[in-house]
N, C-alpha and C. Protein backbone atom coordinates (compact mmCIF):
# COMPACT_ATOMS: atom_id res chain seq x y z
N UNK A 1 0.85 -1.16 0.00
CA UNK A 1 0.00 0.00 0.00
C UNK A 1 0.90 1.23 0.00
N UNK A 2 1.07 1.52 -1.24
CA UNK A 2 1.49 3.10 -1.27
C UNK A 2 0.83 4.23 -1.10
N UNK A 3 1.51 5.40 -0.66
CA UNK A 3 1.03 6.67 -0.99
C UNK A 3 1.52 7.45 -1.80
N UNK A 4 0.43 8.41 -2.28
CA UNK A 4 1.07 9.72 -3.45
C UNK A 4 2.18 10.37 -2.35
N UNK A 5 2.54 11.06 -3.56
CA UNK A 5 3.40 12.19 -3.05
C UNK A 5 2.69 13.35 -3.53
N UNK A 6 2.47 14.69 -3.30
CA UNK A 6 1.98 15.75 -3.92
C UNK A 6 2.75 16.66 -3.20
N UNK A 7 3.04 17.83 -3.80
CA UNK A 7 3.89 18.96 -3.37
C UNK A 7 3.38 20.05 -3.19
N UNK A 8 2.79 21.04 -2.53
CA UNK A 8 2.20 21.81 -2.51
C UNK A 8 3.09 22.78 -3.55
N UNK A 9 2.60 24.45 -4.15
CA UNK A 9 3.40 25.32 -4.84
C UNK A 9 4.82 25.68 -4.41
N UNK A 10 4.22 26.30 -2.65
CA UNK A 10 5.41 26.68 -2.53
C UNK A 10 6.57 25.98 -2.09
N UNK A 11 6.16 24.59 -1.51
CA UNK A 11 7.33 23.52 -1.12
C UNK A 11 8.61 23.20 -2.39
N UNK A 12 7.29 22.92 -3.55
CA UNK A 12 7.86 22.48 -4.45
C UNK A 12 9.29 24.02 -5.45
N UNK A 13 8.72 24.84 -4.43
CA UNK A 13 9.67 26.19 -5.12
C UNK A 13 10.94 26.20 -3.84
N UNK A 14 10.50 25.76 -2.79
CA UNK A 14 11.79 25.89 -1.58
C UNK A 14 12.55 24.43 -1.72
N UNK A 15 12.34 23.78 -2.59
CA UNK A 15 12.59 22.61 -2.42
C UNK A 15 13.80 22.95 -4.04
N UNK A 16 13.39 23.63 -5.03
CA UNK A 16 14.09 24.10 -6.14
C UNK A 16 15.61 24.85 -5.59
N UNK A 17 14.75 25.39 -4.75
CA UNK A 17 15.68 27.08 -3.84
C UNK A 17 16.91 25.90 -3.24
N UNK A 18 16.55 24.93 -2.80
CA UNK A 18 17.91 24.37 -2.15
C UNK A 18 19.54 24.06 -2.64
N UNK A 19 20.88 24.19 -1.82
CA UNK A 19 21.81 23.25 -2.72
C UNK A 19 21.66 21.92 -2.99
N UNK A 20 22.10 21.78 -4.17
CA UNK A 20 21.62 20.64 -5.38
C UNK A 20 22.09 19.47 -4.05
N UNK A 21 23.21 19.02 -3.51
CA UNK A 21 23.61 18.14 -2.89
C UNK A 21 22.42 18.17 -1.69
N UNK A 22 21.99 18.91 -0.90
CA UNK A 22 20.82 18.65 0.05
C UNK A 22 19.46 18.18 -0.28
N UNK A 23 19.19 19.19 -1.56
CA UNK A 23 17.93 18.61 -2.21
C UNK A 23 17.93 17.41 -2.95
N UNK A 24 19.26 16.49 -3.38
CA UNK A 24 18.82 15.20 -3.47
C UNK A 24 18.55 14.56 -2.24
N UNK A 25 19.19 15.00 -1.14
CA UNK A 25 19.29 13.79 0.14
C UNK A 25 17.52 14.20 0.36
N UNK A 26 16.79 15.23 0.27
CA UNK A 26 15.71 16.13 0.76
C UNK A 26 14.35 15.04 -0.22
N UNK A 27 14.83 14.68 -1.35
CA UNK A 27 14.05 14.22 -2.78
C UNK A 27 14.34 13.03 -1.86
N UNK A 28 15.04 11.94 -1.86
CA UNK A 28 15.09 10.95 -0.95
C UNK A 28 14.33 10.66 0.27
N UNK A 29 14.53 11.21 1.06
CA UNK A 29 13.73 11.13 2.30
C UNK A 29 12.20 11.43 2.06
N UNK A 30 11.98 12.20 0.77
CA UNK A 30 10.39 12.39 0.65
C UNK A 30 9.68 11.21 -0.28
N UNK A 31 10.49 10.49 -1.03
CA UNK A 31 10.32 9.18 -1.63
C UNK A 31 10.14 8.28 -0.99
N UNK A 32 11.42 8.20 -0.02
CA UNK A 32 11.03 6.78 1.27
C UNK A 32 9.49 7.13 1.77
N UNK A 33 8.85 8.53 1.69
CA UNK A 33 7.44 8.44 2.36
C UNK A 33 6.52 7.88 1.78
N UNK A 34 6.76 7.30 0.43
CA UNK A 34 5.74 6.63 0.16
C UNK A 34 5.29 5.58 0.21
N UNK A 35 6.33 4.70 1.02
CA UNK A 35 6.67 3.39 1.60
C UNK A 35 5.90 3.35 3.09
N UNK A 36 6.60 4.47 4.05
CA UNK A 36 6.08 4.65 5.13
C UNK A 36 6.25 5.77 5.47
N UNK A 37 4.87 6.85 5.52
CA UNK A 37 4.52 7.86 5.54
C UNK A 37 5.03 8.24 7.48
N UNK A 38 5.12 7.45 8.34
CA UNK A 38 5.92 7.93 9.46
C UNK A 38 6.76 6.80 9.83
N UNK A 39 8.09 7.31 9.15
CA UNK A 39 9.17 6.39 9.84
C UNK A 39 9.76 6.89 11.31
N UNK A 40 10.68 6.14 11.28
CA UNK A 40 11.23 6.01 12.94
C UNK A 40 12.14 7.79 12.84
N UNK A 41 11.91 8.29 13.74
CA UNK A 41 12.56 9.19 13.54
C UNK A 41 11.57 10.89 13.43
N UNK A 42 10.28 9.99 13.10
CA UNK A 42 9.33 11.02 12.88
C UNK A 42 8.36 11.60 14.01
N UNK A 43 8.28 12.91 13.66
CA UNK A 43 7.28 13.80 14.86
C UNK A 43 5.99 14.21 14.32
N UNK A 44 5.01 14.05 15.05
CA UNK A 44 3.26 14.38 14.94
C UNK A 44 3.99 15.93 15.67
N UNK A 45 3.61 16.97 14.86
CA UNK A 45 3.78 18.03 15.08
C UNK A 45 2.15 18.86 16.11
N UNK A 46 2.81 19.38 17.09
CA UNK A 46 1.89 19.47 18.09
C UNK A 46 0.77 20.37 17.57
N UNK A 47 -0.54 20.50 17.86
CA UNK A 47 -1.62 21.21 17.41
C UNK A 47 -1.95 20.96 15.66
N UNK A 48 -1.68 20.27 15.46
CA UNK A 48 -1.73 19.77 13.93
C UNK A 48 -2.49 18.62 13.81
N UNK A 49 -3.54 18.38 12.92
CA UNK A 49 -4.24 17.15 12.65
C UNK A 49 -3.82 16.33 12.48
N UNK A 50 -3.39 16.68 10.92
CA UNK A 50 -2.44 15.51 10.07
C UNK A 50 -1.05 16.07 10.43
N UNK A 51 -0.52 16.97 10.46
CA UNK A 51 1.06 17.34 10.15
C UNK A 51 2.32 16.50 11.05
N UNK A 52 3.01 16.17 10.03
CA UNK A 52 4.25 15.57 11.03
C UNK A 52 5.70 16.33 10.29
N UNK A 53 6.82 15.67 11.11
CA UNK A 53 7.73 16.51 10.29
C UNK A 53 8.79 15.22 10.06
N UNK A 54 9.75 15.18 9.00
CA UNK A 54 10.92 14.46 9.82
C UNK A 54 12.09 15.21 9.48
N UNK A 55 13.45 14.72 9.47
CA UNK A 55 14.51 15.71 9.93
C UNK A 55 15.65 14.90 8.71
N UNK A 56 16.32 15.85 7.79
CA UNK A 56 17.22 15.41 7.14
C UNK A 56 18.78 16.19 7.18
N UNK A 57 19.43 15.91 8.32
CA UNK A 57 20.21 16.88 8.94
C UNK A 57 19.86 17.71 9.19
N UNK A 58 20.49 19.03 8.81
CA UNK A 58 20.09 20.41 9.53
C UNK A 58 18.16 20.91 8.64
N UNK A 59 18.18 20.44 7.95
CA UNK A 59 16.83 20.67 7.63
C UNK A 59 15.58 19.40 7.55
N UNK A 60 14.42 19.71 7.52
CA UNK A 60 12.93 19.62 7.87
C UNK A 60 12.74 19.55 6.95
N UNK A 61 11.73 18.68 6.77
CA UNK A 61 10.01 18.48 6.04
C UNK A 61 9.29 18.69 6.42
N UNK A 62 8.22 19.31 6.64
CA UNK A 62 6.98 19.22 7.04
C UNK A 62 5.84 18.65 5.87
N UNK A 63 4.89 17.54 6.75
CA UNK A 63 4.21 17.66 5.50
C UNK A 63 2.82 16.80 6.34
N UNK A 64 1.62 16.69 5.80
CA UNK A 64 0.37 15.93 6.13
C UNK A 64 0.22 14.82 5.47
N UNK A 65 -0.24 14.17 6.19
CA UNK A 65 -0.62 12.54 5.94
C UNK A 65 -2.15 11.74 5.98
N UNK A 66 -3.07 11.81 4.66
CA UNK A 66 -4.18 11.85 4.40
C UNK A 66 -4.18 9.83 4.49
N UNK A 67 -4.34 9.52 5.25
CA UNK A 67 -4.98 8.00 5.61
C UNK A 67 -6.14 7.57 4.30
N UNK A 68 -6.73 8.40 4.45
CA UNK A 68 -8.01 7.84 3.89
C UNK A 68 -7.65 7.95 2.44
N UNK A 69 -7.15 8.80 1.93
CA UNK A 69 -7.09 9.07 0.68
C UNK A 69 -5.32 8.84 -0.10
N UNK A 70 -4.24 8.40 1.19
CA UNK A 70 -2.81 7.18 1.06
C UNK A 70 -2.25 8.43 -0.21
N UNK A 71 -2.37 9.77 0.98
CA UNK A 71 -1.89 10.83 0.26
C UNK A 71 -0.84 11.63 1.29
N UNK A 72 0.43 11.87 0.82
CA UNK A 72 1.65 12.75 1.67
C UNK A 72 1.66 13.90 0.58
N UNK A 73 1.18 15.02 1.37
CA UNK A 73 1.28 16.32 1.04
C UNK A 73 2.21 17.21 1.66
N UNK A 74 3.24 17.59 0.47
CA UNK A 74 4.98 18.18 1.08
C UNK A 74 4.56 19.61 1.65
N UNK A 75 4.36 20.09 2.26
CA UNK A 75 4.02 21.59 2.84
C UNK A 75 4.98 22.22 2.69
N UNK A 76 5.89 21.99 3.28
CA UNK A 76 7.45 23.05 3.86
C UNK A 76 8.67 22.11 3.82
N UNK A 77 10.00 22.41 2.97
CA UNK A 77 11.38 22.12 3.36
C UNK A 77 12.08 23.22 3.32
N UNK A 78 12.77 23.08 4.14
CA UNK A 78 13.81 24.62 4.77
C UNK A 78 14.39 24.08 5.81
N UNK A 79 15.15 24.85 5.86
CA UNK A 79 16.18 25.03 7.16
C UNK A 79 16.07 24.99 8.29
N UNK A 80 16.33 24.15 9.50
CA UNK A 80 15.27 24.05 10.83
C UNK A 80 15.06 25.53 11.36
N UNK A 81 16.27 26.69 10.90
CA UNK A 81 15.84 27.76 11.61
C UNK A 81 15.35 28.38 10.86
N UNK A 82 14.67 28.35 9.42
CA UNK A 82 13.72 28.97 8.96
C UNK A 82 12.51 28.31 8.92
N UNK A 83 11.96 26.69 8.97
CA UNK A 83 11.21 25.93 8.70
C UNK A 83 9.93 26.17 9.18
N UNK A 84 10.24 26.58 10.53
CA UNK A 84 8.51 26.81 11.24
C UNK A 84 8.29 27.93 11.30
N UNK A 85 8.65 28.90 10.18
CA UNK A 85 8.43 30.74 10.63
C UNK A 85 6.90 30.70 9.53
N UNK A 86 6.38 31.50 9.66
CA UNK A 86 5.22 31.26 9.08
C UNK A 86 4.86 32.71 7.95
């Protein structure tokens, strides 16, 4: 049982914005989610329905995890100290 991947606009533009060597390791770790949408390592981000995050060195994913519909939606990758500014 897989899930999609879908990228929201602007993920998919911060995710462009990255160095090429991070954003493959970044493209990786968001692929393994379609295997298992929360691996070991992963956080249910507090006050959030669906949102979890996981951690690829110094930077984050954020993204939601639709059960019903075996859908991972990429919200946010950035930098842990830019990641949760809103």
């Amino acid at each position: 049982m897989n899930y999609s991947i879908q990228f929201t606009s602007a993920a998919a533009r911060q995710v462009k914005k990255l160095p090429h060597s991070v954003r493959a390791r970044i493209l990786d770790a968001i692929e393994r989610l379609e295997e298992n949408p929360r691996p070991h390592g992963s956080q249910k981000l507090v006050g959030e329905a669906t949102a979890w995050r996981i951690r690829v060195g110094d930077y984050r994913v954020i993204y939601d995890v639709f059960d019903g519909e075996l859908i991972v939606s990429i919200v946010r990758a950035a930098h842990r100290r830019e990641v949760y500014e809103r």
